[in-house]
C-alpha atoms as a PDB file:
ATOM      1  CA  UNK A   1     107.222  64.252 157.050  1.00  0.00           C
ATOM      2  CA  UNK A   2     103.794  64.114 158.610  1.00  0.00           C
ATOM      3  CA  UNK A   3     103.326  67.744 158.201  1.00  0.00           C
ATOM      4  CA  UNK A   4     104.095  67.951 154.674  1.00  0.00           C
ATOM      5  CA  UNK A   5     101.934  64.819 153.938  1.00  0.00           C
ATOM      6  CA  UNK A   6      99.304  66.574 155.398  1.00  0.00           C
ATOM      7  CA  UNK A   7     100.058  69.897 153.363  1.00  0.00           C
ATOM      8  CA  UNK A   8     100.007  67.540 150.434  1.00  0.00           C
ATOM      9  CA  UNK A   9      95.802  66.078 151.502  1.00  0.00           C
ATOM     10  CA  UNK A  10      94.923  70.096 151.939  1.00  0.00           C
ATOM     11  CA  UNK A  11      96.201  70.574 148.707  1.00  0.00           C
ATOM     12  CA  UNK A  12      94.633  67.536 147.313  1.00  0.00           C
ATOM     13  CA  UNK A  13      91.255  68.374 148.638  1.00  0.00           C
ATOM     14  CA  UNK A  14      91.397  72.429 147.615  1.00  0.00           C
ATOM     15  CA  UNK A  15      92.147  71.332 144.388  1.00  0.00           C
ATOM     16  CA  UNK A  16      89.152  69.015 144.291  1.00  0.00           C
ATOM     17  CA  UNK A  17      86.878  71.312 145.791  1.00  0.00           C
ATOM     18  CA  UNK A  18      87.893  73.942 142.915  1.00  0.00           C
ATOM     19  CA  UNK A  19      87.448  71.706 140.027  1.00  0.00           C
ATOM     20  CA  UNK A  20      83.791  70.907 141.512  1.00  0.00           C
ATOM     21  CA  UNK A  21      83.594  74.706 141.769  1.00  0.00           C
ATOM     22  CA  UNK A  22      84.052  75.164 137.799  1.00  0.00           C
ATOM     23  CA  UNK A  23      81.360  72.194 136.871  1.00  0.00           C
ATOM     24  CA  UNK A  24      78.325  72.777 135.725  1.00  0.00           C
ATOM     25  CA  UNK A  25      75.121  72.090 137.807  1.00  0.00           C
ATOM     26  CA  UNK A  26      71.650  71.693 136.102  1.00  0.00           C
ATOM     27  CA  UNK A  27      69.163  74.299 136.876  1.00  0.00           C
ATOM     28  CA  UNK A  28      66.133  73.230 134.884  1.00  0.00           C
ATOM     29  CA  UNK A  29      65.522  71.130 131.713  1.00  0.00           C
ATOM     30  CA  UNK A  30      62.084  72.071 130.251  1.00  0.00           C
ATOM     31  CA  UNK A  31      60.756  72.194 126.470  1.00  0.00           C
ATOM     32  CA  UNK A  32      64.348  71.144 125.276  1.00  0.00           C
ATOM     33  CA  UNK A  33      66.060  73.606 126.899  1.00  0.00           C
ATOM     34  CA  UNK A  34      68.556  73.310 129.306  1.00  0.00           C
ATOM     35  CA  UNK A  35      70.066  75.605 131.521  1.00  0.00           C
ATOM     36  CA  UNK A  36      73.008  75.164 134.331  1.00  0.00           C
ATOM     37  CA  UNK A  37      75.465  77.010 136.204  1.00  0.00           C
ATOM     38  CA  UNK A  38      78.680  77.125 137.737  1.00  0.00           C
ATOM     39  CA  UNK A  39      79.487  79.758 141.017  1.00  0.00           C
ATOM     40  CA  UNK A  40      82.565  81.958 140.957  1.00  0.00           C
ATOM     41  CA  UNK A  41      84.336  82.595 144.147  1.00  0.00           C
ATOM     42  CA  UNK A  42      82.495  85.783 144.560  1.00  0.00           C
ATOM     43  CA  UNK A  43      78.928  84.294 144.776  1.00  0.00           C
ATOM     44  CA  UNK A  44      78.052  85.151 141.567  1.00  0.00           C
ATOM     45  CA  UNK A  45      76.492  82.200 138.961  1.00  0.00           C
ATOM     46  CA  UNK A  46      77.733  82.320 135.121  1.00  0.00           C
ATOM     47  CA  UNK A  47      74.510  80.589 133.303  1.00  0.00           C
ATOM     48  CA  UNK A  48      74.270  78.346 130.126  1.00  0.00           C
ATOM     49  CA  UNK A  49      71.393  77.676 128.274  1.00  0.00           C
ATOM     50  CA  UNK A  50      71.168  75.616 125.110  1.00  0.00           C
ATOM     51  CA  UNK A  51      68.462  74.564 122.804  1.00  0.00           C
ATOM     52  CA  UNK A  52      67.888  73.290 119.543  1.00  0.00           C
ATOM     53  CA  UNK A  53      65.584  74.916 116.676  1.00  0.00           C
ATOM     54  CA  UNK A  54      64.153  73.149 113.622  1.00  0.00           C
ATOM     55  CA  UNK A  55      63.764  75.049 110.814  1.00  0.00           C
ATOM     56  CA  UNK A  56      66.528  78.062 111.505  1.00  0.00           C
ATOM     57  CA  UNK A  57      69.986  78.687 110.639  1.00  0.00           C
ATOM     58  CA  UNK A  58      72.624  80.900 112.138  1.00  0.00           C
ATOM     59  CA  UNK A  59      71.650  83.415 109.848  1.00  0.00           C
ATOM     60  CA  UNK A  60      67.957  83.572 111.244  1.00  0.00           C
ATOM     61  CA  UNK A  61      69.514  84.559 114.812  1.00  0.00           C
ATOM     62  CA  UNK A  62      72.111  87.001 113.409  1.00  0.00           C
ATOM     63  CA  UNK A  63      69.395  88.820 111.627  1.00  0.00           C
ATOM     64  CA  UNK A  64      66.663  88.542 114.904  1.00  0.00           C
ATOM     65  CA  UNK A  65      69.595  89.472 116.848  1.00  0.00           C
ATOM     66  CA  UNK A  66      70.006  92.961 114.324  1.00  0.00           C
ATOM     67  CA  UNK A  67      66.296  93.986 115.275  1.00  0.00           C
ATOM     68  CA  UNK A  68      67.114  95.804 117.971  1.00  0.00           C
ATOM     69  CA  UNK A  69      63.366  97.337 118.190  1.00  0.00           C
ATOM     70  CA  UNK A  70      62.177  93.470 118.777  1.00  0.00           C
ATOM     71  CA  UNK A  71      64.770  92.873 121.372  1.00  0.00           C
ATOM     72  CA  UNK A  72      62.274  93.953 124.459  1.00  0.00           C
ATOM     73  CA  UNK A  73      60.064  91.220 122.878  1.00  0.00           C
ATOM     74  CA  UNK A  74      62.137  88.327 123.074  1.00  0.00           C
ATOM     75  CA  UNK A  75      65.226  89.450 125.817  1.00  0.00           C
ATOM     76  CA  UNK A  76      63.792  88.914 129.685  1.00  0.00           C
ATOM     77  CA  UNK A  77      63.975  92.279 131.165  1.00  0.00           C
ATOM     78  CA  UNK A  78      65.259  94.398 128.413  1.00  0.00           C
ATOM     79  CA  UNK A  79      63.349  97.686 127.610  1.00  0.00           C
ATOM     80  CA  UNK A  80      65.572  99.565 125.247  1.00  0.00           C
ATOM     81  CA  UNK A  81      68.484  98.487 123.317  1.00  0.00           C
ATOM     82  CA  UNK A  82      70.459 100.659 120.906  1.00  0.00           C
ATOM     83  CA  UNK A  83      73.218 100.251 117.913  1.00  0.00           C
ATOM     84  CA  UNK A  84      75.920 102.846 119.405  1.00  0.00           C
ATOM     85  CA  UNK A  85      79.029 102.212 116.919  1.00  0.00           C
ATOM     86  CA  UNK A  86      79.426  99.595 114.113  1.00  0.00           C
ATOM     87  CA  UNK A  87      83.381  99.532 113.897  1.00  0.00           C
ATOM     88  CA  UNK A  88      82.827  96.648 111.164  1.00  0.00           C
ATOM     89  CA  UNK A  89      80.448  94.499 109.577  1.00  0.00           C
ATOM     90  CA  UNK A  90      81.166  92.114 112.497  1.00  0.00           C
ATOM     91  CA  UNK A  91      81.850  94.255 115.417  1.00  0.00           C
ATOM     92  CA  UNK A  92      78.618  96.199 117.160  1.00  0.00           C
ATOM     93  CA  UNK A  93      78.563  98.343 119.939  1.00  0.00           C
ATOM     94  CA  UNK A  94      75.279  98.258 121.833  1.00  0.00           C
ATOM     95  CA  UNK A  95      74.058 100.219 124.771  1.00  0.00           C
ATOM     96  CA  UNK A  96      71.184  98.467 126.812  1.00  0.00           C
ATOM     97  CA  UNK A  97      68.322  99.117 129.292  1.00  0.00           C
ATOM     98  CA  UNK A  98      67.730  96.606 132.127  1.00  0.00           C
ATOM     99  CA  UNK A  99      64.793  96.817 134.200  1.00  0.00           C
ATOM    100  CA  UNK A 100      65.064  95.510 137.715  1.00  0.00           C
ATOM    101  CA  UNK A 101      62.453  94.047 140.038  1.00  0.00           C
ATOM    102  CA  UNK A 102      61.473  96.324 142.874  1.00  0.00           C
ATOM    103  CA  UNK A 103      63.286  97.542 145.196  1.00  0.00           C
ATOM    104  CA  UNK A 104      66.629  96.971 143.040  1.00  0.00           C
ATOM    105  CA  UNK A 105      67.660 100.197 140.951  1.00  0.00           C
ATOM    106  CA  UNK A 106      67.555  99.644 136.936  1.00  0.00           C
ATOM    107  CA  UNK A 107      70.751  98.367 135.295  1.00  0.00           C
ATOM    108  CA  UNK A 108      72.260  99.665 131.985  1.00  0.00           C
ATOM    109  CA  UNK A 109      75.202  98.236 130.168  1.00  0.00           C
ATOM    110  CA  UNK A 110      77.942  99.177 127.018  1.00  0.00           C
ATOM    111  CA  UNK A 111      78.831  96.172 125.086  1.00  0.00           C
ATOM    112  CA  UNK A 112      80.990  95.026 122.220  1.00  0.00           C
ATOM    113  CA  UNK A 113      80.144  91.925 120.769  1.00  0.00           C
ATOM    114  CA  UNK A 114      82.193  90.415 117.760  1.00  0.00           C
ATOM    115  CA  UNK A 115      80.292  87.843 115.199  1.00  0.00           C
ATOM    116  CA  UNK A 116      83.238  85.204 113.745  1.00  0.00           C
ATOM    117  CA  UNK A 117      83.501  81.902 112.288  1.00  0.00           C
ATOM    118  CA  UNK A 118      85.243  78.974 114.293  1.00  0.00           C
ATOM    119  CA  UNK A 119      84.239  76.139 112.141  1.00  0.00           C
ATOM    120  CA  UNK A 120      82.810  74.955 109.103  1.00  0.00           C
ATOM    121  CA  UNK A 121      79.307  74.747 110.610  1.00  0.00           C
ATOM    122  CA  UNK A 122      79.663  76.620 114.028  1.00  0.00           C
ATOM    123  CA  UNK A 123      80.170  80.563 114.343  1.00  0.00           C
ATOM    124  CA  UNK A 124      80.645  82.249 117.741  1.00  0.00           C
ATOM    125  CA  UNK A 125      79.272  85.122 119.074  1.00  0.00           C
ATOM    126  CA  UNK A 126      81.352  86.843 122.118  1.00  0.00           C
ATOM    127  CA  UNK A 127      80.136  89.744 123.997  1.00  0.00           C
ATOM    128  CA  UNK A 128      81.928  92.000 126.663  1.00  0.00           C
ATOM    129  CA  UNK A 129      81.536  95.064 128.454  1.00  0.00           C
ATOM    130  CA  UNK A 130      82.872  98.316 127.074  1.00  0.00           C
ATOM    131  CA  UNK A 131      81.447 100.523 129.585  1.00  0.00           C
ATOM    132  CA  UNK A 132      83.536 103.669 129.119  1.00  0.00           C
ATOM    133  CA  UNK A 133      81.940 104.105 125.977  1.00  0.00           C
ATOM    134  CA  UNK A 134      78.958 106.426 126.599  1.00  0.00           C
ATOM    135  CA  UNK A 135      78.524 108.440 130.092  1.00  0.00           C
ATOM    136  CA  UNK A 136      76.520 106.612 132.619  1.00  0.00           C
ATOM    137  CA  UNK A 137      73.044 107.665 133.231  1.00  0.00           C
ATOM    138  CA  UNK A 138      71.914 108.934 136.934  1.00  0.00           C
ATOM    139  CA  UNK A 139      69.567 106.555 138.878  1.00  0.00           C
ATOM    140  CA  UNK A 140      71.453 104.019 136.668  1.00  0.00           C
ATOM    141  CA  UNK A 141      73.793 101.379 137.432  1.00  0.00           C
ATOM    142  CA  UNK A 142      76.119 100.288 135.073  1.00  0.00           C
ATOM    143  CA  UNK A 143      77.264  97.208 134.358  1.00  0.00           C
ATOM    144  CA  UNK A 144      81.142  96.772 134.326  1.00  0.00           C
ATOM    145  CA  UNK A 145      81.765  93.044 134.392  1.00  0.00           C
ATOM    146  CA  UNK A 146      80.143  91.445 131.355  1.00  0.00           C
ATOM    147  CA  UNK A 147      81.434  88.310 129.542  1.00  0.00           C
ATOM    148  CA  UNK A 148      78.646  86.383 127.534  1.00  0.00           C
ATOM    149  CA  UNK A 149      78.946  84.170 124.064  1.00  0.00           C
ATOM    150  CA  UNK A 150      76.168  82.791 121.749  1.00  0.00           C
ATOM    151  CA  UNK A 151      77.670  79.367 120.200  1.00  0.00           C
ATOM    152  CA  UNK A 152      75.728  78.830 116.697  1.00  0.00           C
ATOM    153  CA  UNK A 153      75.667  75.631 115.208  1.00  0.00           C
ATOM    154  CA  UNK A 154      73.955  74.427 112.179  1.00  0.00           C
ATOM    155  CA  UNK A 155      72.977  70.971 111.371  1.00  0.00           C
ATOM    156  CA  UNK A 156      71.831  71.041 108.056  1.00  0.00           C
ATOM    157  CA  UNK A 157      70.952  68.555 105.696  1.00  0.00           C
ATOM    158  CA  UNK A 158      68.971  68.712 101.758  1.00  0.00           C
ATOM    159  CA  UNK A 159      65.357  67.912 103.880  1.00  0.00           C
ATOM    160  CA  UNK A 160      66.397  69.197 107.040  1.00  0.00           C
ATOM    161  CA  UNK A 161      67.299  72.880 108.916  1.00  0.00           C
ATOM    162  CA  UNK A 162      68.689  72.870 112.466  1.00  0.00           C
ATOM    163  CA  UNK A 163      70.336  74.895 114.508  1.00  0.00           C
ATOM    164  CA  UNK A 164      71.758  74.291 118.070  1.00  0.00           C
ATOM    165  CA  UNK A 165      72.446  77.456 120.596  1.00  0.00           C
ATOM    166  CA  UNK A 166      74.524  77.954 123.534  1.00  0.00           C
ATOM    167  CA  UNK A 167      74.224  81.160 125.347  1.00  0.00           C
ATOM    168  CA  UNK A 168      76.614  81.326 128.419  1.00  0.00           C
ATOM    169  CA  UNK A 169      76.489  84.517 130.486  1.00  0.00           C
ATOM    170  CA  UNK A 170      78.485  85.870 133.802  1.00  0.00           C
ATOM    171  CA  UNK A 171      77.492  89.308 134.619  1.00  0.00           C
ATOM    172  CA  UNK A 172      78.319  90.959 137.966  1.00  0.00           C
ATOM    173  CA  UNK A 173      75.170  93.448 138.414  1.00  0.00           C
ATOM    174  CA  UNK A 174      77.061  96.140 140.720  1.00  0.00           C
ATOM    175  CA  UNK A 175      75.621  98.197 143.508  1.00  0.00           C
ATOM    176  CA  UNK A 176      73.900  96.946 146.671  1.00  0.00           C
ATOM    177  CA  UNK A 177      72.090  93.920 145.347  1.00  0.00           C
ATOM    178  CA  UNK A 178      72.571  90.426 146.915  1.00  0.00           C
ATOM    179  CA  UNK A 179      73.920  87.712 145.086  1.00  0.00           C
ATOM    180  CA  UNK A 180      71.207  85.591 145.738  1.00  0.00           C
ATOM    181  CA  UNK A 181      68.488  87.325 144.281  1.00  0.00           C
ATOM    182  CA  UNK A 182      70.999  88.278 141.450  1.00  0.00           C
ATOM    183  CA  UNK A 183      71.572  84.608 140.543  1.00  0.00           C
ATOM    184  CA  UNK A 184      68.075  83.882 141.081  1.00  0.00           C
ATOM    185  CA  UNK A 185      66.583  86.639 138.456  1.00  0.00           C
ATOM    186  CA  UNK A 186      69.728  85.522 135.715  1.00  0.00           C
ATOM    187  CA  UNK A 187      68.397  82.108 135.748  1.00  0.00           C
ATOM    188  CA  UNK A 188      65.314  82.626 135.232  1.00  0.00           C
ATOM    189  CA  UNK A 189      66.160  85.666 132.710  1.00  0.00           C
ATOM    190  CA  UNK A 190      67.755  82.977 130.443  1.00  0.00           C
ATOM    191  CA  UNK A 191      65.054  80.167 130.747  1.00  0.00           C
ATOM    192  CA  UNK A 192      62.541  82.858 129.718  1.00  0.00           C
ATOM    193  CA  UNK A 193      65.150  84.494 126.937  1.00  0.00           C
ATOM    194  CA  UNK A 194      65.347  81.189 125.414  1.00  0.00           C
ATOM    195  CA  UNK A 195      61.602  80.447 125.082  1.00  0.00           C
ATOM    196  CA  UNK A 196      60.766  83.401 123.982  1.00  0.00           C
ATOM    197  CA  UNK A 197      63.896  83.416 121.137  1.00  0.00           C
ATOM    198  CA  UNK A 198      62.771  79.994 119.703  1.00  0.00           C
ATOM    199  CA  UNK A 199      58.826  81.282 120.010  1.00  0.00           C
ATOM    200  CA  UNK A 200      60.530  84.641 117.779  1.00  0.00           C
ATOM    201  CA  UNK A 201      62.203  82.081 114.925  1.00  0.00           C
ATOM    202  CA  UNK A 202      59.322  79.910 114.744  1.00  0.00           C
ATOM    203  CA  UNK A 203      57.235  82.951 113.456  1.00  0.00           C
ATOM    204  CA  UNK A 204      59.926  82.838 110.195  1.00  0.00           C
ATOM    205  CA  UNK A 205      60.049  86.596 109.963  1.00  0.00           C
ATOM    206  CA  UNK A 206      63.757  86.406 109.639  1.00  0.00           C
ATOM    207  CA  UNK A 207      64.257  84.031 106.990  1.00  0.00           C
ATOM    208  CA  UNK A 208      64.453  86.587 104.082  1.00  0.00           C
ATOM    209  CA  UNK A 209      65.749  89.467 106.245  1.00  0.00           C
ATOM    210  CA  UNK A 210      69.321  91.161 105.470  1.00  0.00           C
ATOM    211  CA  UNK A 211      72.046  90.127 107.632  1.00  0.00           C
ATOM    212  CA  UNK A 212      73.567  93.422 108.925  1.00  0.00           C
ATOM    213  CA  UNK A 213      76.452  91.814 111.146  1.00  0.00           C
ATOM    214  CA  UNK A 214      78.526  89.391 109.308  1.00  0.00           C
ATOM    215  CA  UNK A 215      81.435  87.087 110.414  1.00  0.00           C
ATOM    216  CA  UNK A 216      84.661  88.917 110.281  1.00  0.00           C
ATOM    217  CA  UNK A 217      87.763  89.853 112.673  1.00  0.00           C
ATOM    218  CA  UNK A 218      87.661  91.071 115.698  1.00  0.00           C
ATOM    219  CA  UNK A 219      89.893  94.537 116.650  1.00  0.00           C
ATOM    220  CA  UNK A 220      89.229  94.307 120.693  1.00  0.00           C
END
């Protein structure tokens, strides 16, 4: 009886320690934004950022999100990013340049990334890794484990625009390089990712722009 009463407090406490596992920790809070984190068993952090942005709408983000020859501007550590395959007006497949700080090899990544509608005022954004999708470049690592959503929601009233983003990201960088630095570099990546985004919508160059991805159904 005493051994399965103390089965039953190992239990107990695993299961404990797991739930505080999957809660979210605070990184930083600065300018409105927030981001946090949460480890996975293999070391690695998924991220969250949100923010709110007066003045913008969904629509604003899809269509900064379209310019892929602005997305070194605004994206921490991105220098190239190219449209590969539209399958539909809400499906994109993307191939993307990563630089890395020194001495860790550049990254590169194949995504799909679906646009739909979940509510009457919030639309979701998922993005995966479809890496099989164009030949992987020597000197190159790929990415292969890639799960990341933008949450959109607008908050609009006659006098008033707002919209509120969530960006959550787990990405497991391959090769040699240690989690730590790893973690380090993706929280920071997003921090600076989400300045920089609500610096890009503040200019209002998107406001009039055509929307090229629209909400839809998603075939993967």
């Amino acid at each position: 009886m005493r051994k399965i009463a103390g089965l039953i407090i190992i239990l107990c406490c695993c299961t404990v320690h797991a739930a505080q596992q999957t809660s979210w920790l605070l990184w930083k809070s600065q300018e409105g934004i927030n981001v946090s984190y949460k480890k996975h068993q293999n070391g690695i952090v998924e991220v969250k950022g949100s923010l709110r942005i007066e003045n913008s709408t969904a629509s604003d983000f899809i269509a900064l999100l379209s310019d892929t020859e602005r997305a070194a501007q605004w994206v921490e550590n991105v220098s190239h990013v190219q449209v590969l395959a539209r399958p539909s007006e809400a499906e994109t497949i993307v191939y993307t340049q990563i630089n890395s700080p020194w001495p860790v090899r550049d990254r590169d990544m194949v995504s799909y990334s679906c646009y739909k509608r979940i509510s009457p005022t919030q639309t979701l954004l998922t993005i995966s890794a479809y890496p099989d999708f164009k030949e992987e470049v020597d000197s190159v690592v790929r990415i292969k484990d890639l799960k990341a959503t933008w949450l959109l929601e607008e908050n609009n009233t006659p006098a008033k625009l707002s919209l509120t983003l969530t960006y959550t990201v787990y990405a497991d960088p391959g090769g040699a390089i240690p989690h730590w630095l790893s973690n380090k570099v993706s929280l920071k990546s997003t921090l600076k990712t989400l300045q920089a985004l609500r610096s890009e919508l503040a200019q209002e160059l998107y406001r009039a722009a055509p929307i090229v991805i629209k909400e839809g159904h998603c075939s993967i």
